[in-house]
Protein backbone atom coordinates (compact mmCIF):
# COMPACT_ATOMS: atom_id res chain seq x y z
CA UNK A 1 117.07 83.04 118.65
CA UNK A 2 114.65 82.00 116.13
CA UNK A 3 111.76 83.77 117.32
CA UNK A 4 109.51 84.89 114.27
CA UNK A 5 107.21 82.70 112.34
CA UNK A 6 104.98 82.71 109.39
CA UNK A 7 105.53 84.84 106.47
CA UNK A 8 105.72 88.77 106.13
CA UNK A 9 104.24 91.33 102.88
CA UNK A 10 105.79 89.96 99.21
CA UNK A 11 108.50 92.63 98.60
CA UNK A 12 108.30 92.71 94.70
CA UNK A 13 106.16 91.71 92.16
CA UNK A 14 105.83 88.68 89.62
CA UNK A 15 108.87 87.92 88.00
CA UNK A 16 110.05 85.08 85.56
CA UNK A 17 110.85 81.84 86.87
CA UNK A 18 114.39 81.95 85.83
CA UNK A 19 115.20 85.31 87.33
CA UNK A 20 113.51 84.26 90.75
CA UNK A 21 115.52 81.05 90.97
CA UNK A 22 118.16 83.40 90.36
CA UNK A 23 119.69 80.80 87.71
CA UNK A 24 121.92 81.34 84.27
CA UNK A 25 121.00 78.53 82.04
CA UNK A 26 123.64 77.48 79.39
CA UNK A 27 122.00 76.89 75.48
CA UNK A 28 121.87 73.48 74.33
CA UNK A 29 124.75 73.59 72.54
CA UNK A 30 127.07 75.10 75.15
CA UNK A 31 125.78 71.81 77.23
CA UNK A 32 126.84 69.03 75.38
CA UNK A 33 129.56 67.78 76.03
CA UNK A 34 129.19 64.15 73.64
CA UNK A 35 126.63 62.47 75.93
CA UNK A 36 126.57 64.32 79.14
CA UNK A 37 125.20 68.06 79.96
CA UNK A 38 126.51 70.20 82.38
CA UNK A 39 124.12 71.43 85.14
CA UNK A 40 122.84 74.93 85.31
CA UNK A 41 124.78 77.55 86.93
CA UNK A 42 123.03 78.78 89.85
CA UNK A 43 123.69 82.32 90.69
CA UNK A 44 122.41 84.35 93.38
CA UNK A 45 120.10 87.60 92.46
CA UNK A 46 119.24 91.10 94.12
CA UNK A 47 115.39 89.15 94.12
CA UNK A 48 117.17 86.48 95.97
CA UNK A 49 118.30 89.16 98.48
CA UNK A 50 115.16 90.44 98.55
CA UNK A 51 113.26 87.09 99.16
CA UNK A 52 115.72 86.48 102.18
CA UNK A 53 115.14 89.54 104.03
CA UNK A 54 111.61 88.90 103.93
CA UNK A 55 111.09 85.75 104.56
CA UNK A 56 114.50 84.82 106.68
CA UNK A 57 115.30 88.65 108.38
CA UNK A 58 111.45 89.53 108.51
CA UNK A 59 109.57 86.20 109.55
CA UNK A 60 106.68 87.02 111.49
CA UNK A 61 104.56 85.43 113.92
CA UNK A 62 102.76 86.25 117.17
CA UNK A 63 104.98 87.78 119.52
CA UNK A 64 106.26 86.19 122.97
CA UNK A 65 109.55 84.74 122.95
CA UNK A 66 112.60 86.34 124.91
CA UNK A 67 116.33 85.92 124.58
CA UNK A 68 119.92 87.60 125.84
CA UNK A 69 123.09 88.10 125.08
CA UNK A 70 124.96 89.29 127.88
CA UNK A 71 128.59 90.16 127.09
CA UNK A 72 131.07 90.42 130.15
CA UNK A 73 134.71 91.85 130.54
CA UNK A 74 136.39 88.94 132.53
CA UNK A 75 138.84 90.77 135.43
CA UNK A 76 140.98 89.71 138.34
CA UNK A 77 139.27 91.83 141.50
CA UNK A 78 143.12 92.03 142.92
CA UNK A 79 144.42 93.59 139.81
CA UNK A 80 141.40 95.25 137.68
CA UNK A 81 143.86 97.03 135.03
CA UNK A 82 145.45 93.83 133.95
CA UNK A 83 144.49 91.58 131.33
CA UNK A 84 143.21 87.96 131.80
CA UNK A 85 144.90 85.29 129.02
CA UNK A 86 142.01 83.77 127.30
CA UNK A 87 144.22 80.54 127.84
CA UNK A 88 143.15 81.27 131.79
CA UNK A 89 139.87 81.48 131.33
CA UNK A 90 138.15 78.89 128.53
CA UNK A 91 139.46 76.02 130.19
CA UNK A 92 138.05 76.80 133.72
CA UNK A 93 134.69 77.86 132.12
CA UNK A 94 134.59 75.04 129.60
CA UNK A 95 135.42 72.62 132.13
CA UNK A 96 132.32 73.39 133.85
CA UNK A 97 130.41 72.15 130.63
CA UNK A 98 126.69 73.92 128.89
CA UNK A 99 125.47 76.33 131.66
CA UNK A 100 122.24 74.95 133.14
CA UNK A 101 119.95 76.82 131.68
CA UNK A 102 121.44 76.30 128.05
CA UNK A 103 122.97 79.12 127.14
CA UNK A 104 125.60 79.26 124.21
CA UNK A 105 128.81 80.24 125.68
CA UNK A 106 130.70 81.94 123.85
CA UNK A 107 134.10 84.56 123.34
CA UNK A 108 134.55 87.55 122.02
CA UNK A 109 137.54 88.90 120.38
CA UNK A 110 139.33 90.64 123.26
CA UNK A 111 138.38 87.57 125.45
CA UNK A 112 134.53 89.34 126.87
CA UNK A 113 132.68 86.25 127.56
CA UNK A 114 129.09 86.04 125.86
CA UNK A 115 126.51 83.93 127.37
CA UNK A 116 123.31 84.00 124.93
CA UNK A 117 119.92 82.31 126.14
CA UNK A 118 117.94 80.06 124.82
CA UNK A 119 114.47 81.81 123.77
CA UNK A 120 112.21 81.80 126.18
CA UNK A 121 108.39 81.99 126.67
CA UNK A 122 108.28 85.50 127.93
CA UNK A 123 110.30 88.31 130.02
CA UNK A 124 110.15 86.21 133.61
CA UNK A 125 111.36 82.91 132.16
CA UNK A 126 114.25 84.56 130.16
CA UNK A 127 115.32 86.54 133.16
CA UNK A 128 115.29 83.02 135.48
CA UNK A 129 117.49 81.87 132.77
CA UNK A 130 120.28 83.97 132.52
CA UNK A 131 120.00 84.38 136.05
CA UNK A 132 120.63 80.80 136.30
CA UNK A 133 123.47 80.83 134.13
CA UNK A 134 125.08 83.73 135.73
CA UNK A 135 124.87 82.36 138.58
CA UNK A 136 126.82 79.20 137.45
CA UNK A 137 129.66 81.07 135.77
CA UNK A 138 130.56 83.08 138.84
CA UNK A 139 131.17 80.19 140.45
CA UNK A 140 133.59 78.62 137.61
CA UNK A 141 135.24 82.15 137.84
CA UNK A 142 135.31 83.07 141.26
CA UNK A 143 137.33 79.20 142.15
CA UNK A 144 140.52 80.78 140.09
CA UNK A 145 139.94 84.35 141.25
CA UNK A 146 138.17 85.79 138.32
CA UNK A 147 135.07 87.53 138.32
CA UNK A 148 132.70 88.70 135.52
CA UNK A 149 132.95 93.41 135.00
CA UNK A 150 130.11 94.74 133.64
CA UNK A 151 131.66 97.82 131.32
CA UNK A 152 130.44 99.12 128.14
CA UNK A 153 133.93 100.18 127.54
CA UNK A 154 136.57 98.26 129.34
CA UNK A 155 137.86 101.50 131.42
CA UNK A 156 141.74 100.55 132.03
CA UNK A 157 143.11 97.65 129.79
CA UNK A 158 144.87 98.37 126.38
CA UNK A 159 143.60 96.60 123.20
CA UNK A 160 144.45 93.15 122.72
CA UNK A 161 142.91 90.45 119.89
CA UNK A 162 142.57 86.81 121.43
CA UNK A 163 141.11 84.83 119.30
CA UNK A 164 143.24 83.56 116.13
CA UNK A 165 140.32 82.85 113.86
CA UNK A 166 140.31 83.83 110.32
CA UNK A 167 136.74 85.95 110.76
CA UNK A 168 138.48 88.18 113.26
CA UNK A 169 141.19 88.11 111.55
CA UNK A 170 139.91 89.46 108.63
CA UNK A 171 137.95 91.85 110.89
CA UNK A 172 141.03 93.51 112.38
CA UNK A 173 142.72 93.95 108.83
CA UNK A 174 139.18 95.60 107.27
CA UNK A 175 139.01 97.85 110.14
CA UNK A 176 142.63 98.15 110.72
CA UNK A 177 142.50 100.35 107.31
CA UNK A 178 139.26 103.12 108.86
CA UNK A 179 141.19 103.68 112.28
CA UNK A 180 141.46 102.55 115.56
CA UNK A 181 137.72 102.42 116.67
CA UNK A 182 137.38 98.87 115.30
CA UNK A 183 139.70 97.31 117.29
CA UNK A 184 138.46 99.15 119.97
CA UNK A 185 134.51 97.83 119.43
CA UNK A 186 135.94 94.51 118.40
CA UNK A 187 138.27 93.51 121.60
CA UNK A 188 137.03 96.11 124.57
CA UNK A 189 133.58 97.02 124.61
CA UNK A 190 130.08 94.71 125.40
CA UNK A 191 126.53 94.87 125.93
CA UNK A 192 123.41 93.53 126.69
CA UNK A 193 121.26 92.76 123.91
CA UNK A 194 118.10 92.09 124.07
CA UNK A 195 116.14 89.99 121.03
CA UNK A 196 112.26 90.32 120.61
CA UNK A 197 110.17 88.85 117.86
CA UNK A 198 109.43 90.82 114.75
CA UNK A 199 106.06 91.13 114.76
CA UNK A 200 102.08 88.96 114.21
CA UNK A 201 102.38 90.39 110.70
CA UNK A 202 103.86 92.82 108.07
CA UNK A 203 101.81 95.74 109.60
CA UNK A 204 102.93 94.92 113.51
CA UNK A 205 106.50 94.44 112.14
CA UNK A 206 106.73 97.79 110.86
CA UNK A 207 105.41 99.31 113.90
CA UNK A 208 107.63 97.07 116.16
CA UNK A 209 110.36 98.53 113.42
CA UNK A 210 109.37 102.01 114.05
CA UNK A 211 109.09 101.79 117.91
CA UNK A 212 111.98 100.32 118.63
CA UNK A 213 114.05 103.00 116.65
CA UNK A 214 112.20 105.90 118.41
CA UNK A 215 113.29 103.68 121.58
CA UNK A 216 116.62 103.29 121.02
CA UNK A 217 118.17 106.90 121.86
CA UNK A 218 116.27 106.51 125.03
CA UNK A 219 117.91 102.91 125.59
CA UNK A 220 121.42 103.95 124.73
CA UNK A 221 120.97 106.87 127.38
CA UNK A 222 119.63 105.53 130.40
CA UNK A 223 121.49 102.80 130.32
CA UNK A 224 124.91 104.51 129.43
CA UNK A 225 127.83 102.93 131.17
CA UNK A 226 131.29 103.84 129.21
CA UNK A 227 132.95 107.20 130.14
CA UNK A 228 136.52 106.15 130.59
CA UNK A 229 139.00 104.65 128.65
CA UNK A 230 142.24 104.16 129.45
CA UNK A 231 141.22 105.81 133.21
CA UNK A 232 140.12 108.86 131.62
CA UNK A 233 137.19 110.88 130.76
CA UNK A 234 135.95 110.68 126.38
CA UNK A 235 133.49 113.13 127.12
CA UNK A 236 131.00 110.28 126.19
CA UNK A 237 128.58 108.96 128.62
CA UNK A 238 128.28 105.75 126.09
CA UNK A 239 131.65 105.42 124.27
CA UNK A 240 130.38 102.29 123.25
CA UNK A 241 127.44 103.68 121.39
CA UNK A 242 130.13 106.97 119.65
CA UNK A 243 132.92 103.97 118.82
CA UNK A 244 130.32 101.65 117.15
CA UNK A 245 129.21 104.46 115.08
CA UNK A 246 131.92 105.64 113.90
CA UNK A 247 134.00 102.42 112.99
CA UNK A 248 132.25 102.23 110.02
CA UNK A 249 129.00 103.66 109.32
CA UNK A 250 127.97 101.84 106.23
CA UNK A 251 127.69 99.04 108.46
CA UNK A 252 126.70 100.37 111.60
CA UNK A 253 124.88 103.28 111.23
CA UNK A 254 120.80 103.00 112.34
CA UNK A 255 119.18 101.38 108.99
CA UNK A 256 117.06 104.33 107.87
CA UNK A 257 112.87 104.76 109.03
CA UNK A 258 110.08 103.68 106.54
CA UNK A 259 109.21 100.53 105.10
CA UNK A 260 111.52 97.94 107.11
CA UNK A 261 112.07 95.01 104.60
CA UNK A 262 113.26 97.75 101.67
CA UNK A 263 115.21 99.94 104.11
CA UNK A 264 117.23 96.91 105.78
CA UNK A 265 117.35 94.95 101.69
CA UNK A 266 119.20 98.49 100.86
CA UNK A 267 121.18 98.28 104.08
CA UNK A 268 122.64 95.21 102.63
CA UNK A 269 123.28 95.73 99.22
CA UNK A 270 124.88 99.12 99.90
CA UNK A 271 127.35 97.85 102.69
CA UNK A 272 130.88 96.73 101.69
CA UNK A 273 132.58 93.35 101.73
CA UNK A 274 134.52 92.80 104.65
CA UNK A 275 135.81 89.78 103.43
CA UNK A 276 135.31 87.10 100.16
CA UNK A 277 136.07 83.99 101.98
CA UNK A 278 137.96 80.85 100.24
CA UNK A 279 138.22 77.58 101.77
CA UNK A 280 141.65 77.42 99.53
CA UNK A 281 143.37 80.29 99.06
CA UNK A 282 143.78 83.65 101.83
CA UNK A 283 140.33 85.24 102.25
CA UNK A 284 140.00 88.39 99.99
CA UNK A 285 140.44 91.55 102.80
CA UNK A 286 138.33 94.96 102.47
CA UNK A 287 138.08 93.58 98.40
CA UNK A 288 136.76 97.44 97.37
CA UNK A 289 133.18 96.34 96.63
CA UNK A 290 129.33 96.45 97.78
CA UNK A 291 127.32 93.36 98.03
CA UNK A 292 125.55 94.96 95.12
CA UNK A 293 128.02 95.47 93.11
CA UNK A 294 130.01 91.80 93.46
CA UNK A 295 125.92 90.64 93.01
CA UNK A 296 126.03 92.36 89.58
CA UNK A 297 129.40 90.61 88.40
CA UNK A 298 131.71 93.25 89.18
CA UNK A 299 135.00 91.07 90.31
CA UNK A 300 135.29 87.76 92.09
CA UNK A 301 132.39 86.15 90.39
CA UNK A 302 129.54 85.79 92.23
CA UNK A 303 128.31 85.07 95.75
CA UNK A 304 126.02 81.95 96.87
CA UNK A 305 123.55 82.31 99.54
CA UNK A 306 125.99 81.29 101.94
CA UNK A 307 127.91 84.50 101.26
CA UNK A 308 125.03 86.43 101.56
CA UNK A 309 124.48 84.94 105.20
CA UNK A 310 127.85 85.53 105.93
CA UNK A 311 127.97 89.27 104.84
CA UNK A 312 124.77 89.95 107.38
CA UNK A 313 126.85 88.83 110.10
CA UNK A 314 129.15 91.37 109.59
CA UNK A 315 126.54 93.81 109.48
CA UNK A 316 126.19 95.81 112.84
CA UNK A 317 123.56 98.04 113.34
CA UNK A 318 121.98 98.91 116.70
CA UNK A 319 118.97 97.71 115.92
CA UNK A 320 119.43 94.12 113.49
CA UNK A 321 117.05 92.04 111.85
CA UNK A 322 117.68 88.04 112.05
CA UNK A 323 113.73 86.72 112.17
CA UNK A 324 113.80 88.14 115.61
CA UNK A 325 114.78 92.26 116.34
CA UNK A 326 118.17 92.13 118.26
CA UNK A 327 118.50 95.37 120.50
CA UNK A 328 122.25 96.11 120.28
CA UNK A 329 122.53 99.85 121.65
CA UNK A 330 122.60 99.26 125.26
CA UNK A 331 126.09 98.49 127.54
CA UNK A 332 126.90 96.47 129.49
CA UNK A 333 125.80 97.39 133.31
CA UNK A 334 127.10 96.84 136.86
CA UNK A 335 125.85 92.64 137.52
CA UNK A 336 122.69 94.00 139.97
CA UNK A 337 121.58 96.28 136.99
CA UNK A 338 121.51 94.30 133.36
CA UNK A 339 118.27 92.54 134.18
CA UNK A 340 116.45 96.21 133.85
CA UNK A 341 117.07 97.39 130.11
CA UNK A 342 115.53 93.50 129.39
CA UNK A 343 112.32 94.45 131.44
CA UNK A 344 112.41 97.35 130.16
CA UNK A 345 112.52 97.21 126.15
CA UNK A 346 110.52 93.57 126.29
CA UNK A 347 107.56 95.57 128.05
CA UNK A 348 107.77 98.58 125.61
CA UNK A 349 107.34 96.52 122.60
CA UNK A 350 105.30 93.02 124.02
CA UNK A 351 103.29 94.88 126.27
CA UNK A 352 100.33 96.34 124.08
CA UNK A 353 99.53 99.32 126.49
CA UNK A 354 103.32 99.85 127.33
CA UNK A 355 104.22 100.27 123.75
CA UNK A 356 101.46 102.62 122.81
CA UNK A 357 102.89 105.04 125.72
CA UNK A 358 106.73 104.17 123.78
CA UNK A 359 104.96 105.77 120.88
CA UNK A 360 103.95 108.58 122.80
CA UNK A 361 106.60 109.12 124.58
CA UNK A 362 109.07 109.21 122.06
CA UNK A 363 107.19 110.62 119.03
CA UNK A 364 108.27 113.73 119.94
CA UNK A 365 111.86 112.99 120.36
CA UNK A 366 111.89 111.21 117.31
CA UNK A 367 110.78 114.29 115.06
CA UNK A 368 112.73 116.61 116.69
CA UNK A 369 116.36 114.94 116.49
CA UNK A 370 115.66 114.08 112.43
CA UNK A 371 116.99 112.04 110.52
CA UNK A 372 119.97 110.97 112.83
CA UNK A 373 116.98 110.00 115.22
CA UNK A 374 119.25 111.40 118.49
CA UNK A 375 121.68 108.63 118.49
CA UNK A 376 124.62 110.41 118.86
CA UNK A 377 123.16 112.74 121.70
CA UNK A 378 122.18 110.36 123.30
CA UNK A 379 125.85 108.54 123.68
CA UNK A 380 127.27 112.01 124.02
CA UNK A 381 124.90 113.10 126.88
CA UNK A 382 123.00 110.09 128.11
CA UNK A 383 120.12 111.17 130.33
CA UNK A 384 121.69 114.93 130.84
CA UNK A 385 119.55 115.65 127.37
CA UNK A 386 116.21 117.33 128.81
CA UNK A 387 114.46 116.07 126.05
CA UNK A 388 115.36 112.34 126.54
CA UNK A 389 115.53 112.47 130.05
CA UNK A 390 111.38 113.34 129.70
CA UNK A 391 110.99 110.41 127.46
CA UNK A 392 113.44 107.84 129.59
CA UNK A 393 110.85 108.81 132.60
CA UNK A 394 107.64 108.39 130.76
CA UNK A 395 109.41 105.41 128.96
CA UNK A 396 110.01 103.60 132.57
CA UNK A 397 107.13 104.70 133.94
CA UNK A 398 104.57 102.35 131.32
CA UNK A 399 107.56 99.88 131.17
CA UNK A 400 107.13 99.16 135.22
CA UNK A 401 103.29 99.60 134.47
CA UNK A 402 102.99 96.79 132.21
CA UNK A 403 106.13 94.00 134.19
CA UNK A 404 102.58 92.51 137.21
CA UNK A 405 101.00 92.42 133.64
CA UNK A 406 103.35 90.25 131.81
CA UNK A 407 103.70 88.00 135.00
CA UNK A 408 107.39 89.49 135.54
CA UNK A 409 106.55 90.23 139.47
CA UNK A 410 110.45 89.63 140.46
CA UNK A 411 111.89 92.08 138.42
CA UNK A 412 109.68 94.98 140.15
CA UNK A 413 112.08 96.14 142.42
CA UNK A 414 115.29 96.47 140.24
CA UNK A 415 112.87 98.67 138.11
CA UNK A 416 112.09 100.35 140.68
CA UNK A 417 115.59 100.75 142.39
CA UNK A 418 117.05 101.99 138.84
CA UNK A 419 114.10 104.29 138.00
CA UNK A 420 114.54 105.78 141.84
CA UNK A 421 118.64 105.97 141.35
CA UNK A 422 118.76 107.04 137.84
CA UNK A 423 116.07 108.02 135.83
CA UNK A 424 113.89 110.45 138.03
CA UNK A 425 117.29 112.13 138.40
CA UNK A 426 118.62 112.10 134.81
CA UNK A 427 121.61 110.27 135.95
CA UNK A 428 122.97 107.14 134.16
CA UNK A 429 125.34 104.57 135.28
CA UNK A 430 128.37 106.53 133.39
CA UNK A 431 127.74 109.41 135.94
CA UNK A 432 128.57 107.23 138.68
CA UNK A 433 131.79 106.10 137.10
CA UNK A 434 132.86 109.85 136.04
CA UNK A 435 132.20 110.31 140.03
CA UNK A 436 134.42 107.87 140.78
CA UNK A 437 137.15 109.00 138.41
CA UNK A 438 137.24 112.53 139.81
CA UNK A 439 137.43 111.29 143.61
């Protein structure tokens, strides 16, 4: 979702012109070659990095534009704790051809099946949207027997990698060598993500920045939906959120508070390769370096911008920068429930008096869990934290405030049904599935 516009704050000062078009020129002498010249190396810089993440990560512009990724486990009713074959599936779906509503449809590792919207002008029309385009896939599914599970965690099947591309691939062997949790996050878990625009300007981008990581413990709790793996108990409301985390932290872990545009430019430098990928030779696995360091000439030459754009992707924090802010930290939910955590978040941070009650409401929260900002109590106890059980009900409360304000009438009583079910009782999906399990 391209949603951001304009420009945001220069990040560094004036530099020379060769060092900002981040090129290596050759002396005269080392050009000729008789009567031709060779053409300037062209290397990319840590300026170049920087100039990206503020004017590619961080584009600004006035706020209103919507989109989701909803991310599904696809299950036989008849016989939940068995896998579906990915060969089953992607020919019914893509049979059906683009969902009507234009969503990308897409696959995720373990075969969860990602539809992700087109942006849309505001909170109603991207809710009609994936509606739309929900609707449509059940109906592909449901005529060979398969229907769409909304789990954070997928609570009964073993790990299993279906897709034979080289990027997962690569994925598997990186994480392969920090434990199991990446295979895990890679082929069992989903979400709902929800992607907002950055911000008018530099100074509502960094409060947008700010709010939504106050936010996000609150998010992650409420809407916590993955106690069970394997039929049992983690002790995890979200064991989503905990595997995420801990798969590998330099690449997952919150990016740090303060200025946005440094903290998320030292985000990337600091994080390691995956992969160095080579259109003729094996791609170069978990090569041992950060993007810093193979910047600076370490091994392997140097990367082109296309690397660089390559390495964010495999950057996975909950809360990402791509010229929009995509919200990554919430799971999947039973299919009545995953329109709420979109009203929700879009009306903390669109609405203007919604999101100065977020900053109330969570200001407190925020100071008191430090610099870990609560993420990990939050997946470990979801709402059953007093302190962000307070802040998920004042949260709601200005969220369902501001939804007749922002013209998103329809999605009043879900709102209302979840608040009623689950947040005025400090319960969270999970709770109903732990219920289940002890039964």
């Amino acid at each position: 979702m391209n949603a951001g516009r304009g420009a945001g704050k220069a990040l560094i000062g004036q530099v020379s012109a060769a060092i900002l078009l981040g090129r290596e020129w050759h002396s005269p002498s080392a050009r000729v070659r008789g009567a031709a010249q060779e053409v300037a190396v062209a290397y990319l810089t840590e300026d170049d990095v920087l100039d990206h993440v503020r004017g590619v990560c961080f584009k600004t512009g006035p706020p209103g534009l919507v989109g989701i990724e909803s991310e599904w486990l696809v299950i036989d009713p008849e016989h939940p704790h068995v896998p579906v074959p990915l060969r089953t599936v992607a020919p019914v779906v893509d049979a059906g051809g683009p969902p009507p509503a234009g969503s990308a449809l897409t696959y995720e590792p373990g075969g969860q099946l990602e539809l992700s919207s087109l942006p849309q002008p505001g909170l109603a029309a991207a809710f009609r949207a994936m509606a739309t385009d929900l609707a449509d896939l059940d109906g592909r599914l449901a005529a060979v027997g398969l229907c769409l599970s909304g789990h954070g965690l997928d609570p009964h099947r073993s790990v299993e990698r279906q897709l034979a591309v080289p990027r997962y691939a690569a994925m598997e062997a990186y994480f392969d060598a920090r434990g199991r949790a990446g295979r895990l996050m890679m082929c069992s878990t989903a979400s709902v993500q929800i992607c907002l625009d950055i911000g008018l300007d530099a100074e509502d981008a960094r409060a947008r920045w700010r709010r939504v990581h106050q936010l996000g413990p609150v998010l992650v709790a409420a809407f916590a939906n993955s106690p069970l793996y394997r039929g049992r108990p983690t002790g995890w409301r979200s064991t989503r959120q905990a595997i995420w985390a801990s798969c590998d932290p330099a690449r997952t872990r919150p990016v740090r508070r303060g200025d946005p545009l440094s903290a998320w430019a030292e985000y990337v430098l600091d994080a390691p390769l995956m992969a160095i990928r080579r259109e003729d030779a094996p791609w170069i696995v978990d090569p041992g370096l950060r993007f810093g360091e193979w910047l600076a000439g370490k091994l392997h030459g140097h990367p082109t911008r296309d690397d660089l754009e390559y390495h964010l992707t495999t950057l996975f924090p909950p809360v990402r920068p791509r010229g929009w802010l995509e919200l990554r930290m919430v799971d999947a939910l039973p299919r009545h429930w995953w329109p709420v955590p979109v009203a929700v978040a879009t009306a903390l941070l669109d609405d203007p008096a919604a999101a100065r009650a977020a900053d109330d409401c969570t200001a407190a929260l925020a100071e008191a869990a430090g610099p870990e900002g609560g993420w990990r109590a939050a997946a470990r106890h979801g709402p059953a934290d007093p302190a962000i059980a307070e802040a998920a009900r004042c949260c709601f409360a200005a969220a369902r405030d501001a939804l007749p304000r922002m013209g998103a009438h329809e999605l009043i009583p879900v709102v209302d049904a979840y608040i009623e079910l689950y947040v005025e009782r400090g319960r969270c999906p999970a709770d109903d599935l732990i219920h289940e399990e002890r039964r």
